[in-house]
Protein backbone atom coordinates (compact mmCIF):
# COMPACT_ATOMS: atom_id res chain seq x y z
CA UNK A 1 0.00 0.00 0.00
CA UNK A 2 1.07 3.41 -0.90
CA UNK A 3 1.52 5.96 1.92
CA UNK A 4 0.77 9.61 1.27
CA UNK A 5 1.75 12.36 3.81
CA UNK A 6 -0.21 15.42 3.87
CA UNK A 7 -1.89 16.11 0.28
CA UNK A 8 -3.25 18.99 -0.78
CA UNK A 9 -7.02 18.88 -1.00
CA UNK A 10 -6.50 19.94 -4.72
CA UNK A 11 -5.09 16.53 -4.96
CA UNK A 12 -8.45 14.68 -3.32
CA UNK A 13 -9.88 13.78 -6.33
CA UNK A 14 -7.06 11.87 -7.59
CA UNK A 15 -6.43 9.99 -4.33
CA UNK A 16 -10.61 9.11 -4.38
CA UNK A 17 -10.37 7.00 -7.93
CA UNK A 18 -11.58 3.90 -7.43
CA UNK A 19 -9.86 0.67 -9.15
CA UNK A 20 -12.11 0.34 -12.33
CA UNK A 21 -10.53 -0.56 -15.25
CA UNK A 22 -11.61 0.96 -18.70
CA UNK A 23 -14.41 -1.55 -19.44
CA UNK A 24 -15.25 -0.31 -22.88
CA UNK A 25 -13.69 -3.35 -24.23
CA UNK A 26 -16.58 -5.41 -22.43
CA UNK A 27 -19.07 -3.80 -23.28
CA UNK A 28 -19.57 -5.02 -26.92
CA UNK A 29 -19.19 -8.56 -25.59
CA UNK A 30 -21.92 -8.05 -23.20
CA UNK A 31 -23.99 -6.23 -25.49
CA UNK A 32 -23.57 -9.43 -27.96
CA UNK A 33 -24.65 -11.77 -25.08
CA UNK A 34 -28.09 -9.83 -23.92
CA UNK A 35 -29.10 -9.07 -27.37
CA UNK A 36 -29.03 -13.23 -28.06
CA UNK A 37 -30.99 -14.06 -24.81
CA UNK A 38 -33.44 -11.53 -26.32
CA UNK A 39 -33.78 -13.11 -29.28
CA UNK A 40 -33.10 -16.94 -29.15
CA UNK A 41 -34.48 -17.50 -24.77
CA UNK A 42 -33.11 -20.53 -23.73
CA UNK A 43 -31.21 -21.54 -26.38
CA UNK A 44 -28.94 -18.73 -25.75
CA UNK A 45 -28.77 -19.42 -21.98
CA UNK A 46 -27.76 -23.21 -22.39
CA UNK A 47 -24.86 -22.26 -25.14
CA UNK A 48 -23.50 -19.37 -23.09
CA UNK A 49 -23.79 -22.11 -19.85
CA UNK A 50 -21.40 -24.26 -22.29
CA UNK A 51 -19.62 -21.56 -23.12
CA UNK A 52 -18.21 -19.32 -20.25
CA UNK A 53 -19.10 -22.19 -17.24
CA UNK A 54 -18.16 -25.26 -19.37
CA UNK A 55 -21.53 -26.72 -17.94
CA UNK A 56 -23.94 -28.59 -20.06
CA UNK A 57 -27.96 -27.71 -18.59
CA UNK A 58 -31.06 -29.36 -19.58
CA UNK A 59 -33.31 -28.10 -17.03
CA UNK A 60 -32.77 -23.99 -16.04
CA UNK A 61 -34.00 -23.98 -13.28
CA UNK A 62 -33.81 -26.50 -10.06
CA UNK A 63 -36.88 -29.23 -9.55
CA UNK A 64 -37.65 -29.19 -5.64
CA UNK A 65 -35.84 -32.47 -5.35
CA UNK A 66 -33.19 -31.07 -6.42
CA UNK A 67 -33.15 -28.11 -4.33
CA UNK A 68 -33.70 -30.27 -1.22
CA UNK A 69 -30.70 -32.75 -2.09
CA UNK A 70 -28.33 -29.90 -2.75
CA UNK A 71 -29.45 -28.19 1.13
CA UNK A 72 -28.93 -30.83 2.53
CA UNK A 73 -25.20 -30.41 1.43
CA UNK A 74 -25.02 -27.77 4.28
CA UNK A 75 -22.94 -28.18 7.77
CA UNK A 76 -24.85 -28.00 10.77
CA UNK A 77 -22.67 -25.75 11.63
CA UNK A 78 -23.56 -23.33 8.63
CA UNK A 79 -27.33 -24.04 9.05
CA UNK A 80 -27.00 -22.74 12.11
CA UNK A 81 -25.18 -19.65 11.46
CA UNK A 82 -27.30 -19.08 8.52
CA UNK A 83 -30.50 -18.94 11.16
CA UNK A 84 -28.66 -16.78 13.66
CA UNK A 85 -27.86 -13.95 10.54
CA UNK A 86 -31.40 -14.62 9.12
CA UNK A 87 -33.10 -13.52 12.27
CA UNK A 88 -30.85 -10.34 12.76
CA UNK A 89 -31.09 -9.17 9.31
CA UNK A 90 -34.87 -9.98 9.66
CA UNK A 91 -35.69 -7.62 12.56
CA UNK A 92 -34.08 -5.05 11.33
CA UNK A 93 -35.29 -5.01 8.08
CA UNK A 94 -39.12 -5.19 9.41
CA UNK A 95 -38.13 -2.32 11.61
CA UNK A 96 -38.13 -0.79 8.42
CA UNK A 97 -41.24 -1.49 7.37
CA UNK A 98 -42.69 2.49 6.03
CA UNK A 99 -46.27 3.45 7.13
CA UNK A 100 -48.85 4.43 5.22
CA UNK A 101 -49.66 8.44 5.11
CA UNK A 102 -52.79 9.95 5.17
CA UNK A 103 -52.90 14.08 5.24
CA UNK A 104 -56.31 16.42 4.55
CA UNK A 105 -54.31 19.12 2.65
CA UNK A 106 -57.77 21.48 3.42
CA UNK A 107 -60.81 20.94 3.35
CA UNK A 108 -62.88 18.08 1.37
CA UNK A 109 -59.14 16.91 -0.17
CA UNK A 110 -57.63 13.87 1.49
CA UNK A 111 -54.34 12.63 0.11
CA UNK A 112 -53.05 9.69 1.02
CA UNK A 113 -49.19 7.47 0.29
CA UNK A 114 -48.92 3.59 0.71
CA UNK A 115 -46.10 1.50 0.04
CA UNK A 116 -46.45 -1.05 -2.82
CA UNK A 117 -44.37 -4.38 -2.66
CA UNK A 118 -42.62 -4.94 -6.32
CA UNK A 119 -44.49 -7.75 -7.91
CA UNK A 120 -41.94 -9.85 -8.77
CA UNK A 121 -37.64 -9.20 -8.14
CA UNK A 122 -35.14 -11.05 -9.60
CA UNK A 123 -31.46 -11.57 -7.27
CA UNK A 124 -28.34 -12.41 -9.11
CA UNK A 125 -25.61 -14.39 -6.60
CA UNK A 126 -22.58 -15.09 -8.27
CA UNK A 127 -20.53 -18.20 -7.83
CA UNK A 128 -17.11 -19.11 -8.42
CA UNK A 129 -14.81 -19.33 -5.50
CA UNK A 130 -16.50 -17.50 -3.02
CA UNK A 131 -20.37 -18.39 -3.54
CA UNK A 132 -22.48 -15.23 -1.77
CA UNK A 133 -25.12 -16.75 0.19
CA UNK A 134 -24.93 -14.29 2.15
CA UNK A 135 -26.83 -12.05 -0.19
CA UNK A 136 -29.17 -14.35 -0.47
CA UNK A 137 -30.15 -13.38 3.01
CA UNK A 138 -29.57 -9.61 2.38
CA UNK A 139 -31.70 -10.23 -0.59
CA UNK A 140 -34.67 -12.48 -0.40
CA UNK A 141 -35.42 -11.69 3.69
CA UNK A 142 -35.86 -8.01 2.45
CA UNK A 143 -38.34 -9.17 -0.95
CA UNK A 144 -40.16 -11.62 0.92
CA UNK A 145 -40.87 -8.87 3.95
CA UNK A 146 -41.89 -6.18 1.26
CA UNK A 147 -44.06 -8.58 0.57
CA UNK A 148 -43.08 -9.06 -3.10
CA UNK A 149 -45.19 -11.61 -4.84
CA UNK A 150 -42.12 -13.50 -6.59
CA UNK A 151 -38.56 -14.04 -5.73
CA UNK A 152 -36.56 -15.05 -8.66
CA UNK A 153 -32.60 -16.50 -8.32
CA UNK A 154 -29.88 -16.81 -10.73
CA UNK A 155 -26.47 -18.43 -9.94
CA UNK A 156 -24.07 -19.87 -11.91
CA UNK A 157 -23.86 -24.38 -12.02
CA UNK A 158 -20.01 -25.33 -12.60
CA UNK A 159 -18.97 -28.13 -14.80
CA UNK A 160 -19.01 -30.18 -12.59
CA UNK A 161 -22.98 -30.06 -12.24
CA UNK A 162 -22.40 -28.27 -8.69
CA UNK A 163 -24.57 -24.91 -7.28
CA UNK A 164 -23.04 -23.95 -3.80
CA UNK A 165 -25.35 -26.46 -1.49
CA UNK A 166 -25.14 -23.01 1.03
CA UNK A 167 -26.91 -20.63 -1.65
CA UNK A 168 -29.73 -23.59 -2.03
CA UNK A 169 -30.32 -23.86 1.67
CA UNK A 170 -30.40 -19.73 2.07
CA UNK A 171 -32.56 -19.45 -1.11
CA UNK A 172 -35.14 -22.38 0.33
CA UNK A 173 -34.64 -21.23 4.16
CA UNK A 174 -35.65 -17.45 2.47
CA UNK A 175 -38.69 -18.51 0.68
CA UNK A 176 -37.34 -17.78 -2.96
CA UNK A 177 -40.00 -19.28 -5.39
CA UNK A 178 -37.49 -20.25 -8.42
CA UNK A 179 -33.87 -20.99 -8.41
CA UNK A 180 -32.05 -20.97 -11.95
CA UNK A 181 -28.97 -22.39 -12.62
CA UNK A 182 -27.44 -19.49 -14.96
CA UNK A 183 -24.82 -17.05 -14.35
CA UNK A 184 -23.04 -14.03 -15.71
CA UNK A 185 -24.64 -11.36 -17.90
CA UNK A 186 -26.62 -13.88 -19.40
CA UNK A 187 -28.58 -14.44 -15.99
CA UNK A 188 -29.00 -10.79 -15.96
CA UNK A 189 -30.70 -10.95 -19.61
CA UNK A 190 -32.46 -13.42 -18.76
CA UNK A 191 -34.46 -11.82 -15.98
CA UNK A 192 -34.81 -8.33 -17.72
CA UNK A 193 -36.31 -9.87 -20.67
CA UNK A 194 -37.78 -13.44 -20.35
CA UNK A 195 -37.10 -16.86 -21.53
CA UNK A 196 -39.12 -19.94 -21.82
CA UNK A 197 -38.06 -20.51 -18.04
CA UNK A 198 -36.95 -17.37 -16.70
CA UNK A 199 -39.47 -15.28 -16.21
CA UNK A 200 -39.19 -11.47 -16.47
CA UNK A 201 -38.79 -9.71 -13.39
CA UNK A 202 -39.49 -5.67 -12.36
CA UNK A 203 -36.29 -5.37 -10.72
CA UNK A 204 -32.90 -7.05 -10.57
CA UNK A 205 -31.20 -6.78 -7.32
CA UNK A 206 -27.54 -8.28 -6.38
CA UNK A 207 -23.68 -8.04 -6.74
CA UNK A 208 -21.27 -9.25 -9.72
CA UNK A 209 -18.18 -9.01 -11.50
CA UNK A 210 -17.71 -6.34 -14.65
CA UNK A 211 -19.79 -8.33 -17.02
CA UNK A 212 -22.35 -8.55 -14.84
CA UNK A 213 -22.34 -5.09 -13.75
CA UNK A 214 -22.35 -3.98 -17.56
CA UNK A 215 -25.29 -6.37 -18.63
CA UNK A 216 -27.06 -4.24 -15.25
CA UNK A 217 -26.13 -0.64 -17.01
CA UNK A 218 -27.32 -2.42 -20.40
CA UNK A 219 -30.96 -3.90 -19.42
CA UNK A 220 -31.70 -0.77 -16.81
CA UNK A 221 -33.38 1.19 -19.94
CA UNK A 222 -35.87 -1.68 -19.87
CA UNK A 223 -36.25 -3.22 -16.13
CA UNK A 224 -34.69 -1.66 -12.89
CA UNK A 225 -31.76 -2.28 -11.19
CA UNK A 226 -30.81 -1.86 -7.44
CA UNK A 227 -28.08 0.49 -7.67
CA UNK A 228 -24.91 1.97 -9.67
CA UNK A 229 -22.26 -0.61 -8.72
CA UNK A 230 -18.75 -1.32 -9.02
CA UNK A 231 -15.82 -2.89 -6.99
CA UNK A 232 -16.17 -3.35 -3.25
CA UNK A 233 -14.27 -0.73 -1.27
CA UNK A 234 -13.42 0.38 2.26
CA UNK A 235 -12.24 3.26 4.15
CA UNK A 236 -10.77 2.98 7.16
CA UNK A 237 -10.30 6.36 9.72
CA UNK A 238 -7.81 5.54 12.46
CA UNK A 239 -5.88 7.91 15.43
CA UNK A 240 -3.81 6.65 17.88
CA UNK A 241 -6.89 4.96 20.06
CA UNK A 242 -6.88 2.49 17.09
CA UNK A 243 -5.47 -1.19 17.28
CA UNK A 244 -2.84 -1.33 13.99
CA UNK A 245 -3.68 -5.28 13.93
CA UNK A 246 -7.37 -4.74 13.65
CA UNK A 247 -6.96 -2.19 10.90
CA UNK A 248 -5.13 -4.44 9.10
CA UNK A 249 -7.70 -7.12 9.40
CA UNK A 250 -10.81 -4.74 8.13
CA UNK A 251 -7.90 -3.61 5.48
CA UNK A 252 -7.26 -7.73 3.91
CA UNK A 253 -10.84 -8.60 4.64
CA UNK A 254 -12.10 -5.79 1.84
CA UNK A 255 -9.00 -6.42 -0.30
CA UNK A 256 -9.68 -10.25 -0.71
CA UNK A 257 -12.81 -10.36 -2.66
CA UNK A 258 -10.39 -9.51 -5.56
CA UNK A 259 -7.67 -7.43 -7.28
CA UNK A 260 -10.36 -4.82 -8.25
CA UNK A 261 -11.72 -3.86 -4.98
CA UNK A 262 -9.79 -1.33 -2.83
CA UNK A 263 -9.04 -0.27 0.98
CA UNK A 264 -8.09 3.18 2.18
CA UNK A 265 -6.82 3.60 5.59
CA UNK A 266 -7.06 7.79 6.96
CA UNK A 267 -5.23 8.26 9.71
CA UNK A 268 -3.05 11.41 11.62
CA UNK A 269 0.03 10.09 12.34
CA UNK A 270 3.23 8.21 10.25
CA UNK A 271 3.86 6.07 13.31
CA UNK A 272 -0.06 4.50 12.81
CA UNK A 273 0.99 4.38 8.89
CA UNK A 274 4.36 1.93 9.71
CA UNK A 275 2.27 -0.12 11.87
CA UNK A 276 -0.78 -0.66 10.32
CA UNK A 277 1.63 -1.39 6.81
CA UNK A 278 3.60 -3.76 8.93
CA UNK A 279 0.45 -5.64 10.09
CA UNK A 280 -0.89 -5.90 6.43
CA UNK A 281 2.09 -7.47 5.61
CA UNK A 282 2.59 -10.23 8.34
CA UNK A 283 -1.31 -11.11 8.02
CA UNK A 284 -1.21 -11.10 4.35
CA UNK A 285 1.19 -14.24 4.67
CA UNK A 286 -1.63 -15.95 6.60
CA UNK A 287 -4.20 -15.52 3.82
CA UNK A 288 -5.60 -18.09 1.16
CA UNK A 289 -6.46 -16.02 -0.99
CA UNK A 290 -3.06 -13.78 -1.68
CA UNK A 291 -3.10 -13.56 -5.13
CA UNK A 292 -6.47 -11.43 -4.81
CA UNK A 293 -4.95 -9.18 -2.02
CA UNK A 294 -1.72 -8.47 -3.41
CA UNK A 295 -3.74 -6.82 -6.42
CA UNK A 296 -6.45 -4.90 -4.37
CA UNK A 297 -3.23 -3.71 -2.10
CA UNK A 298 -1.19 -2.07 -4.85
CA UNK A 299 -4.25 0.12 -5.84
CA UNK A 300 -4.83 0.53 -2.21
CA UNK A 301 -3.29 3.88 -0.22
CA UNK A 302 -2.63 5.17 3.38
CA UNK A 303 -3.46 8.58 3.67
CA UNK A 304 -1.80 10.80 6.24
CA UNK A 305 -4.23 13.93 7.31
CA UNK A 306 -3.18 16.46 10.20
CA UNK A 307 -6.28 16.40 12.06
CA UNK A 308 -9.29 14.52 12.87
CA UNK A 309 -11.76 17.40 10.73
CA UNK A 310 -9.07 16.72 7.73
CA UNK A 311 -9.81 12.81 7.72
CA UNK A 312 -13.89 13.50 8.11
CA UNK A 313 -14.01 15.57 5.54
CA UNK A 314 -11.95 13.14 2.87
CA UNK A 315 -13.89 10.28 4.41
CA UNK A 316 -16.94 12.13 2.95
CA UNK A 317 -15.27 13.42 -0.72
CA UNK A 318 -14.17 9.44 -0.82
CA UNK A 319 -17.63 8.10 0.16
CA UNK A 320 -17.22 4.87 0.85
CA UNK A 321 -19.41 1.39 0.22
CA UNK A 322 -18.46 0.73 3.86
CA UNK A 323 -16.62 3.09 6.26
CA UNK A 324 -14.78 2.24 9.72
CA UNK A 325 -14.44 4.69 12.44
CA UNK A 326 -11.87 3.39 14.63
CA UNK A 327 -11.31 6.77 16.65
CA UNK A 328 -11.73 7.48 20.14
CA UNK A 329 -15.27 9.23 20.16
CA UNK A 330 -16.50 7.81 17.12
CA UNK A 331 -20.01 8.88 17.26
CA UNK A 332 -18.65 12.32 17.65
CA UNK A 333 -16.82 11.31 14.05
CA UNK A 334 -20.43 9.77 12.79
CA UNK A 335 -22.58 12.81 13.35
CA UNK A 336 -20.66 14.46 11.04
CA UNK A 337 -20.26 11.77 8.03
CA UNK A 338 -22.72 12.79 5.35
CA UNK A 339 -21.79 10.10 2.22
CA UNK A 340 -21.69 6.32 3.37
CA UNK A 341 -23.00 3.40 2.29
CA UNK A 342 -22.72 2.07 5.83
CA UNK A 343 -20.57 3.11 9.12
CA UNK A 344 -18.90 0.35 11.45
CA UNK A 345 -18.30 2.40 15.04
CA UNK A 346 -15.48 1.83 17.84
CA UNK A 347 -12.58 -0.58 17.68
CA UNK A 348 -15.26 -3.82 17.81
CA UNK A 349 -17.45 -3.19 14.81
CA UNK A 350 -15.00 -5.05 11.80
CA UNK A 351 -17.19 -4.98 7.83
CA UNK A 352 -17.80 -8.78 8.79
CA UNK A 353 -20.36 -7.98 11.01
CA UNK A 354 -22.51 -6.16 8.53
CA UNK A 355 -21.53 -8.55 5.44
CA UNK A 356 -22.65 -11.31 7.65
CA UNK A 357 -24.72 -11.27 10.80
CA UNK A 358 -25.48 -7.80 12.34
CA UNK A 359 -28.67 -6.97 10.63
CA UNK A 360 -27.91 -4.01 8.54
CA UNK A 361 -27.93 -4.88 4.54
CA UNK A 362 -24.43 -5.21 2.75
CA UNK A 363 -26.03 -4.54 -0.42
CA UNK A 364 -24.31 -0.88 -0.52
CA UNK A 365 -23.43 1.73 -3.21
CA UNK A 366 -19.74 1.82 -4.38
CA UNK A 367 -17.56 3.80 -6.31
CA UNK A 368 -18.92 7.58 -4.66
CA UNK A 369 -22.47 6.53 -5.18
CA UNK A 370 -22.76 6.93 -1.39
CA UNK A 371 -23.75 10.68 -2.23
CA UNK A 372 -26.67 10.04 -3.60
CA UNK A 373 -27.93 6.06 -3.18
CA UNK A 374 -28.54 4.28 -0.24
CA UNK A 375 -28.33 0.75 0.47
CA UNK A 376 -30.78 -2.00 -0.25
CA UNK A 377 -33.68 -1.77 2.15
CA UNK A 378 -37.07 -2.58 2.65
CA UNK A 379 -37.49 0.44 0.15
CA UNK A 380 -35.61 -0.97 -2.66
CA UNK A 381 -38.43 -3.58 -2.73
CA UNK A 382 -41.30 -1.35 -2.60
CA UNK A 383 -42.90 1.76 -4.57
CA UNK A 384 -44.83 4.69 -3.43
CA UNK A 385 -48.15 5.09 -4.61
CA UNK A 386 -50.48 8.08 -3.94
CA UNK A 387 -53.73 8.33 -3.96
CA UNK A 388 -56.43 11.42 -3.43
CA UNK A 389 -59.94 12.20 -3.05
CA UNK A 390 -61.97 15.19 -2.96
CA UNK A 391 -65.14 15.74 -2.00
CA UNK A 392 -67.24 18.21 -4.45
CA UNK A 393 -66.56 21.31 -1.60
CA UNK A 394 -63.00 20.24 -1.47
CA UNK A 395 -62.96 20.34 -5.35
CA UNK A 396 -64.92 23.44 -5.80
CA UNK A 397 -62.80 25.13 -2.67
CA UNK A 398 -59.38 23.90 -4.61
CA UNK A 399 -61.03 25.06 -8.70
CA UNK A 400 -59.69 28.64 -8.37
CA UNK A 401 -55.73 27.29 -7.80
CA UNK A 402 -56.21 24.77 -10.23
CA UNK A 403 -57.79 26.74 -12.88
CA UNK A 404 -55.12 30.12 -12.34
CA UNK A 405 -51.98 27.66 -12.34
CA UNK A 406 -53.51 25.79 -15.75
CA UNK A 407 -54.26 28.43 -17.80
CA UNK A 408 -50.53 30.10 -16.55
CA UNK A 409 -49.15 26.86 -18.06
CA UNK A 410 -51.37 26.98 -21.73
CA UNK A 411 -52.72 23.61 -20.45
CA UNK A 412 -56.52 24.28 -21.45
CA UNK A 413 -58.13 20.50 -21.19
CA UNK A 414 -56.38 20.77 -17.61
CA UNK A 415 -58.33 23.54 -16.50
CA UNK A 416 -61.45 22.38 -18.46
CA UNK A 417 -61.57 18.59 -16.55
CA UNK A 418 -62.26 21.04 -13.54
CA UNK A 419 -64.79 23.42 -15.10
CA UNK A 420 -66.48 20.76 -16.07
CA UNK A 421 -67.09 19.63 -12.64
CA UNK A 422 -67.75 23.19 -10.85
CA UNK A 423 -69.29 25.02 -13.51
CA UNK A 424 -66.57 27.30 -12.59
């Protein structure tokens, strides 16, 4: 990791790029691969299985046999775990459960808001090395508490015939209605669009690598997505209250999901800088998965700030997918964070907690996206749909407003559909 002492906040926009290669020479490939879902359905889905996953699929999507042979795959050990996160991430999210609103603007005019669940979601899980299931929990607890009518799942079946038994069990333990065994950006045409097994979904939700993320941007003109996403990223404030071995820890656990993803450490003082570099590197050695590290690290920076307002305020030009605050008074730090995805506070809160078990969603915006998304919620997974009546007082009280802002606006038939009703 690169260690910078003292920049200029001229240079803060250089220091805040985020590791994402040029992916224009993707996007043509992509493009070729929704366009033939469009067109050719299935077809398209088994040859691109055979293709890119080098599996051969008769059946799309998994019989409930199936799906209850593969659970029972799952350690007792994971089942359990997988319960313990399920009910955490389950209270919270009904804690966010919106009410509905019901004002009388004036007289004889009642206006009212209720949430809407989406009818039907679709949740992409990738595979590979490091199956998510996970977000299948952050996912499908979320849908099925919005009440969403159907839960749809892609992720990816190996050669080998094999789906991660732990997404299975999390889809079945979530109440997903249809698992399908596709992957990639083909999964995510699938679900925009249709096939003869995938149905069409209102919204795709989830996390995946560049050509998934581009077959998102791609299909989002016809069917919407969760969120603007890209690598996973950290940022990490630390001052001299903070433990230079735990910082290294939240550091590594960011920078193994993959050479792409990156982890900023802000701190005030060199001495933190040596130790918490010294800590990477002796943990780093302990790691399976250095190959992914060692690329996320040399994209990676330390950045060395004077004083504690210095590191808030690049914590907030950064704005992080997830941000740390290992400071002495870190809620003191936290009132004044305004761009997050979400905030980890003290010296005990490490990104596992969230990705896992706490409650809180790990479905965040990345790359600065903080500024202006949120996270998946109960939200995501719901609309907003007003409603109003008026009485013929309320209308009649309301025509003169109507009628003076219409006709300002040219907007005759506007002003008429009132007349028409008051005589006005």
């Amino acid at each position: 990791m690169q260690t910078i002492l003292n920049p200029e906040r001229s240079a803060w926009d250089a220091l805040c790029e985020r590791n994402i290669p040029d992916d224009d020479a993707i996007e043509a490939g992509v493009r070729h691969i929704v366009d033939t879902v469009r067109r050719e359905g299935d077809a398209a889905l088994r040859a691109f299985a055979k293709q890119f996953d080098g599996a051969d699929l008769t059946d799309l999507c998994l019989s409930p046999d199936e799906i209850e042979r593969m659970a029972q795959g799952v350690a007792p050990a994971v089942q359990q775990a997988i319960a313990n996160a399920a009910a955490n991430i389950a209270a919270f999210h009904r804690a966010e459960l919106p009410q509905p609103v019901e004002v009388t603007t004036q007289e004889g005019v009642r206006c009212i808001q209720r949430p809407v669940p989406i009818r039907r979601v679709g949740l992409y899980i990738p595979g590979g090395r490091a199956p998510l299931f996970s977000t299948v929990l952050m996912l499908a607890l979320p849908a099925k508490i919005a009440g969403c009518r159907e839960v749809v799942l892609c992720t990816p079946q190996g050669r080998d015939g094999r789906i991660a038994p732990e997404i299975v069990y999390a889809a079945r333990r979530c109440g997903v209605d249809r698992i399908c065994r596709i992957g990639g950006a083909q999964a995510i045409a699938a679900m925009a669009y249709g096939t003869e097994s995938v149905p069409r979904v209102d919204k795709i939700f989830g996390p995946g690598n560049r050509y998934v993320t581009k077959a998102k941007q791609l299909v989002s003109r016809h069917t919407a997505i969760d969120m603007p996403a890209g690598p996973s990223e950290v940022l990490v404030m630390a001052d001299e209250s903070a433990n230079a071995a735990f910082v290294a820890a939240d550091l590594l656990s960011q920078a193994e999901h993959g050479p792409d993803s990156q982890a900023i450490l802000v701190c005030h003082s060199e001495d933190m800088a040596r130790r918490v570099t010294a800590e990477v590197e002796r943990q780093t050695a302990l790691l399976s998965r250095a190959d992914s590290v060692a690329g996320s690290l040399s994209r990676s920076r330390i950045i060395v700030l004077p004083t504690l307002q210095d590191m808030t305020d690049f914590a907030n030009h950064y704005a992080p997918e997830h941000l740390i605050i290992a400071t002495e008074s870190p809620w003191q730090v936290a009132d004044s964070i305004t761009a997050a995805g979400s905030v980890f506070i003290g010296h005990y809160s490490p990104e596992s907690a969230g990705d896992y078990a706490s409650g809180t969603n790990h479905t965040l915006p990345t790359s600065g996206w903080a500024r202006s998304f949120s996270g998946v919620n109960i939200d995501s997974f719901q609309r907003k749909m007003t409603l109003q009546e008026l009485t013929p007082q309320g209308l009649a009280s309301l025509a003169p407003t109507i009628l003076a802002m219409a006709e300002a606006e040219g907007l005759d038939a506007h002003a008429a559909a009132v007349r028409v009703r008051t005589a006005q």
